[in-house]
Protein backbone atom coordinates (compact mmCIF):
# COMPACT_ATOMS: atom_id res chain seq x y z
CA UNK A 1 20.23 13.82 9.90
CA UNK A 2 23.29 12.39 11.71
CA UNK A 3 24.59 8.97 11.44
CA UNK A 4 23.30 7.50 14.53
CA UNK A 5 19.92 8.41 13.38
CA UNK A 6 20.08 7.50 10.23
CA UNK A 7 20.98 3.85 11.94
CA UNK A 8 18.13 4.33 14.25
CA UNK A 9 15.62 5.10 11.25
CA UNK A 10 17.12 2.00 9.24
CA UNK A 11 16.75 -0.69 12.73
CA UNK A 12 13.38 0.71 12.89
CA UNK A 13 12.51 0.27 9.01
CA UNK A 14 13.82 -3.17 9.26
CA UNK A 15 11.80 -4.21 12.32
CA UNK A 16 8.66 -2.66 11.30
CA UNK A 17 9.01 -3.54 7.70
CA UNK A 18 9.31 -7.44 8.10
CA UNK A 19 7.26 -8.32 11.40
CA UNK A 20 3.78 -9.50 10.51
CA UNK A 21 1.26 -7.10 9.72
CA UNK A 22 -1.71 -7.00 6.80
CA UNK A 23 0.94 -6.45 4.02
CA UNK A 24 3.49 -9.21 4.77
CA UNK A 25 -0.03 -11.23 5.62
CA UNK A 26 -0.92 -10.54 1.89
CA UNK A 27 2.39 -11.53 0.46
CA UNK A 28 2.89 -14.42 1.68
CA UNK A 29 -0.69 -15.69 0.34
CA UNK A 30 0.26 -14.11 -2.78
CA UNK A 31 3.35 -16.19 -2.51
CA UNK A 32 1.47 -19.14 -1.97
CA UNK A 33 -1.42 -18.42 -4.56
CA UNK A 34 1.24 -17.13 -7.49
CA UNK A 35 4.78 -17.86 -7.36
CA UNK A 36 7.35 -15.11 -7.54
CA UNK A 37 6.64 -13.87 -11.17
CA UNK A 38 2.86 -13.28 -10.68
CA UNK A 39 4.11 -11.17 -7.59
CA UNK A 40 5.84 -8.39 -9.05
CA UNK A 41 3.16 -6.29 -9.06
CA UNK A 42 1.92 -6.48 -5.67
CA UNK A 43 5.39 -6.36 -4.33
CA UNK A 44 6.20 -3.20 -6.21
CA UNK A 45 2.93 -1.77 -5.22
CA UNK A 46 4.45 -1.86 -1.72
CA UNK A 47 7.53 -0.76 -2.09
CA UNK A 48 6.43 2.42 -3.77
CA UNK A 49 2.79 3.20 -2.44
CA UNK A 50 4.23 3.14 1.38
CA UNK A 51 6.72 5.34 0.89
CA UNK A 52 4.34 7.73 -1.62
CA UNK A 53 1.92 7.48 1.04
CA UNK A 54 4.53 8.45 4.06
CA UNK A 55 5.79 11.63 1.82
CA UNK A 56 1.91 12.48 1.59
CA UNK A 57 1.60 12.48 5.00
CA UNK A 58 5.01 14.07 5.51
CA UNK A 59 4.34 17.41 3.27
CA UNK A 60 0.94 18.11 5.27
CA UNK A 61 -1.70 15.67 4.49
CA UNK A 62 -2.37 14.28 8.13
CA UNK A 63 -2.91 17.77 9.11
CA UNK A 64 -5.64 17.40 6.94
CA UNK A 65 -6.71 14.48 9.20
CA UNK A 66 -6.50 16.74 12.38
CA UNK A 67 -8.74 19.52 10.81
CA UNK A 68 -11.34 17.13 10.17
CA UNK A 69 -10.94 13.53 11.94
CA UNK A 70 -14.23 12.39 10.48
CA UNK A 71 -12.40 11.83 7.39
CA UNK A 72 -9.90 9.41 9.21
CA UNK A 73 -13.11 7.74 10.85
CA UNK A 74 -14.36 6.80 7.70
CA UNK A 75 -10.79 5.73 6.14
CA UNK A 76 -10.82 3.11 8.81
CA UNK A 77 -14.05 1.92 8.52
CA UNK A 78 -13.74 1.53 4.72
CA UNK A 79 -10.17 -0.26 5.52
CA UNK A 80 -11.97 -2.61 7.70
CA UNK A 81 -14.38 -3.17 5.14
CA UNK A 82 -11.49 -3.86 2.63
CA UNK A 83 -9.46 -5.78 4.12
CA UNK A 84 -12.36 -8.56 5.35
CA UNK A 85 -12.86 -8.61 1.39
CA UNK A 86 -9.35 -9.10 0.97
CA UNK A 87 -9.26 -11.94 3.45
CA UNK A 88 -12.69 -13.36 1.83
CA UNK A 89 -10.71 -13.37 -1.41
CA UNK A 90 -7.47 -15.12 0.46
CA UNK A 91 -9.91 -18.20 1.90
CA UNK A 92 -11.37 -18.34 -0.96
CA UNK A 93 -8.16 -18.80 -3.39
CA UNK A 94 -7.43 -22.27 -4.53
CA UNK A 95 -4.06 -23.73 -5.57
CA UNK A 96 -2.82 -24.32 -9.14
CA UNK A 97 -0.63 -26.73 -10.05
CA UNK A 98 1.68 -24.24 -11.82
CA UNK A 99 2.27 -20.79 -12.94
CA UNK A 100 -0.27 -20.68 -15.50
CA UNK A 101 -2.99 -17.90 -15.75
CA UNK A 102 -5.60 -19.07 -14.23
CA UNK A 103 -9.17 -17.26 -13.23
CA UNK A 104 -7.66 -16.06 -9.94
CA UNK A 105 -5.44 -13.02 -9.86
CA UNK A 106 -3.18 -11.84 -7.38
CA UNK A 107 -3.33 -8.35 -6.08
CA UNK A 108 -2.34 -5.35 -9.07
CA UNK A 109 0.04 -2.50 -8.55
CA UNK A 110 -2.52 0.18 -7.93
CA UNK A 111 -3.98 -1.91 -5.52
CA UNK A 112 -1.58 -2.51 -3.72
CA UNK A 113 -0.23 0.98 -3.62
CA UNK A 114 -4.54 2.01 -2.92
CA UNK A 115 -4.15 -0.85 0.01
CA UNK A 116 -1.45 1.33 2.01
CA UNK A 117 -4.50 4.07 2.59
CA UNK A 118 -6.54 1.53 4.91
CA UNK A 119 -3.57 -0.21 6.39
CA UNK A 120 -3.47 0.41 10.10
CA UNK A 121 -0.34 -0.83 10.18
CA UNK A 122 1.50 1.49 7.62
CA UNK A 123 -0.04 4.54 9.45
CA UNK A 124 1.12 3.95 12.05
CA UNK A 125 4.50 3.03 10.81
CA UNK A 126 4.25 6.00 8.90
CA UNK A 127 3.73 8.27 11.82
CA UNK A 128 5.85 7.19 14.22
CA UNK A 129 8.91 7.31 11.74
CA UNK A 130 7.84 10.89 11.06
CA UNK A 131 7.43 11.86 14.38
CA UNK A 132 11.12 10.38 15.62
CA UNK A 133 13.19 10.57 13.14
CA UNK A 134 12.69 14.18 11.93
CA UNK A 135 13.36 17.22 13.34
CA UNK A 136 12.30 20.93 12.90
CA UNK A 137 16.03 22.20 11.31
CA UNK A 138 16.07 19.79 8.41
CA UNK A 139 12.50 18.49 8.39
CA UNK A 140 12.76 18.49 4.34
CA UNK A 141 15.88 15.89 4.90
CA UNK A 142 14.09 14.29 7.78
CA UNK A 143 10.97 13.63 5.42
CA UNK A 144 13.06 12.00 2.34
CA UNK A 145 15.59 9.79 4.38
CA UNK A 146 12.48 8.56 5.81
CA UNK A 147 11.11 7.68 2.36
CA UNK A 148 14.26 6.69 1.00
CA UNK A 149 13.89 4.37 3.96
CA UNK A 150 10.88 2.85 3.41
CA UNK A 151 11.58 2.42 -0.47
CA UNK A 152 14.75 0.02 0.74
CA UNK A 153 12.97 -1.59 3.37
CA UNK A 154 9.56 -2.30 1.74
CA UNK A 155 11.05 -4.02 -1.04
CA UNK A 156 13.38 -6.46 0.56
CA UNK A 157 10.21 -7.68 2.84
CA UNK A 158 8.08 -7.64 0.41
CA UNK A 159 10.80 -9.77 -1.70
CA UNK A 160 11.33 -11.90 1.19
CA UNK A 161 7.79 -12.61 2.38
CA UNK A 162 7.09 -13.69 -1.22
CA UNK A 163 9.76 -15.75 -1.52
CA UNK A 164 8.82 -17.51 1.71
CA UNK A 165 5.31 -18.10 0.48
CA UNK A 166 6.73 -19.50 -2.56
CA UNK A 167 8.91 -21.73 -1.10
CA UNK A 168 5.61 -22.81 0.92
CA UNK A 169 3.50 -23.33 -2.63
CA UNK A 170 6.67 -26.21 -3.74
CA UNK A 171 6.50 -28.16 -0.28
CA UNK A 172 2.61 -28.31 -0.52
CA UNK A 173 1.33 -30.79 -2.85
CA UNK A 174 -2.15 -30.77 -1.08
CA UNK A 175 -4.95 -29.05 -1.97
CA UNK A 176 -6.26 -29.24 1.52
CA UNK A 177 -3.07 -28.24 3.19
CA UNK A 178 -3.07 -24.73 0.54
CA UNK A 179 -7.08 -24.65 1.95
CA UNK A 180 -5.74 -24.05 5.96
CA UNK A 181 -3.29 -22.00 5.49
CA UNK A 182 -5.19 -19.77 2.90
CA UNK A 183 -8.24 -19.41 5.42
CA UNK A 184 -5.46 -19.23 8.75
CA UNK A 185 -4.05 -16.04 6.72
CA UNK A 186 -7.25 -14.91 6.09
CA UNK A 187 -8.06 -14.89 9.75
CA UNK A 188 -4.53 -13.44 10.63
CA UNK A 189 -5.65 -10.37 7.95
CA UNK A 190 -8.95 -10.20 9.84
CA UNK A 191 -7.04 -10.35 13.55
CA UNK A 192 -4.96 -7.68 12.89
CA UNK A 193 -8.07 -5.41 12.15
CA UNK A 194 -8.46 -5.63 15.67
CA UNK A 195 -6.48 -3.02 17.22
CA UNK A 196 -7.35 -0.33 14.88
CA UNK A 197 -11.23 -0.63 15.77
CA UNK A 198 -10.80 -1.48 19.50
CA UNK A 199 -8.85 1.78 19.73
CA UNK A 200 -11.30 4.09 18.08
């Protein structure tokens, strides 16, 4: 991989990393919900189970989507299912007044990593970066400066998005104000399901 596309694949990363999209959606509720310390989980979760799940695809597994697309049919439909749950769960949430443990819990590791399986999104991140930023010669190298990538990239906007929903949870003192945004993210979730299902 040369150095211009190396530069390429790291603008790209960045852009598609930290614009809005069902992850950075759930982050920044977690943000809000948690704090920073309850979020380590979820924002590990991302940071690894992208990148696991572009290698996947990467070493043959969307092939596996090509050879029999009923499989990706029902992937999307169970992700839409999901991720109105998720949203459900998001409206739902209501503030605490500190970082204590309370019944709520924020999203886990493994589900956040299970998460990047339904996430239109991230395949379609996934994809494209695949698709233009590796070539036949050096696909191998292609495949992990990708990842390498995406390991970078998802962590500092996962990072970031928490810490912006944190800083959100200290200006907010009321519980009505944590109600409307909690239910406006939950409809953001739910809008970006939108695309994915309109498309087919």
């Amino acid at each position: 991989m040369t150095y211009d596309v190396f530069i390429a694949l790291f603008i790209f990363g960045f852009i598609s990393a930290f614009t809005p999209g069902p992850n950075n959606t759930m982050l920044l509720a977690t943000g809000i919900n948690f704090g920073v310390r309850r979020a380590w989980p979820h924002i590990f979760g991302i940071a690894i189970g992208f990148p696991f799940m572009i290698a996947c695809i990467g070493f043959g597994l969307g092939r596996i989507f090509e050879i029999y697309p009923l499989l990706y049919v029902a992937l999307k439909y169970l992700g839409a299912a999901y991720m109105i749950w998720l949203a459900w769960k998001i409206a739902m949430s209501k503030p605490s007044a500190d970082d204590r443990i309370s019944d709520a819990a924020p999203i886990t590791f493994l589900q956040a990593c299970a998460f990047q399986w339904v996430n239109p999104k991230a395949w379609i991140m996934g994809v494209t970066a695949l698709s233009a930023y590796t070539v036949a010669a050096h696909y191998m190298i292609g495949v992990v400066a990708v990842v390498g990538t995406f390991v970078f990239m998802g962590f500092t906007s996962a990072l970031t998005w928490v810490l912006f929903g944190a800083g959100l949870k200290h200006i907010l003192n009321d519980a009505r104000y944590y109600r409307m945004i909690n239910i406006g993210l939950a409809l953001a979730l739910v809008a970006s399901l939108v695309p994915m299902l309109w498309h087919g």
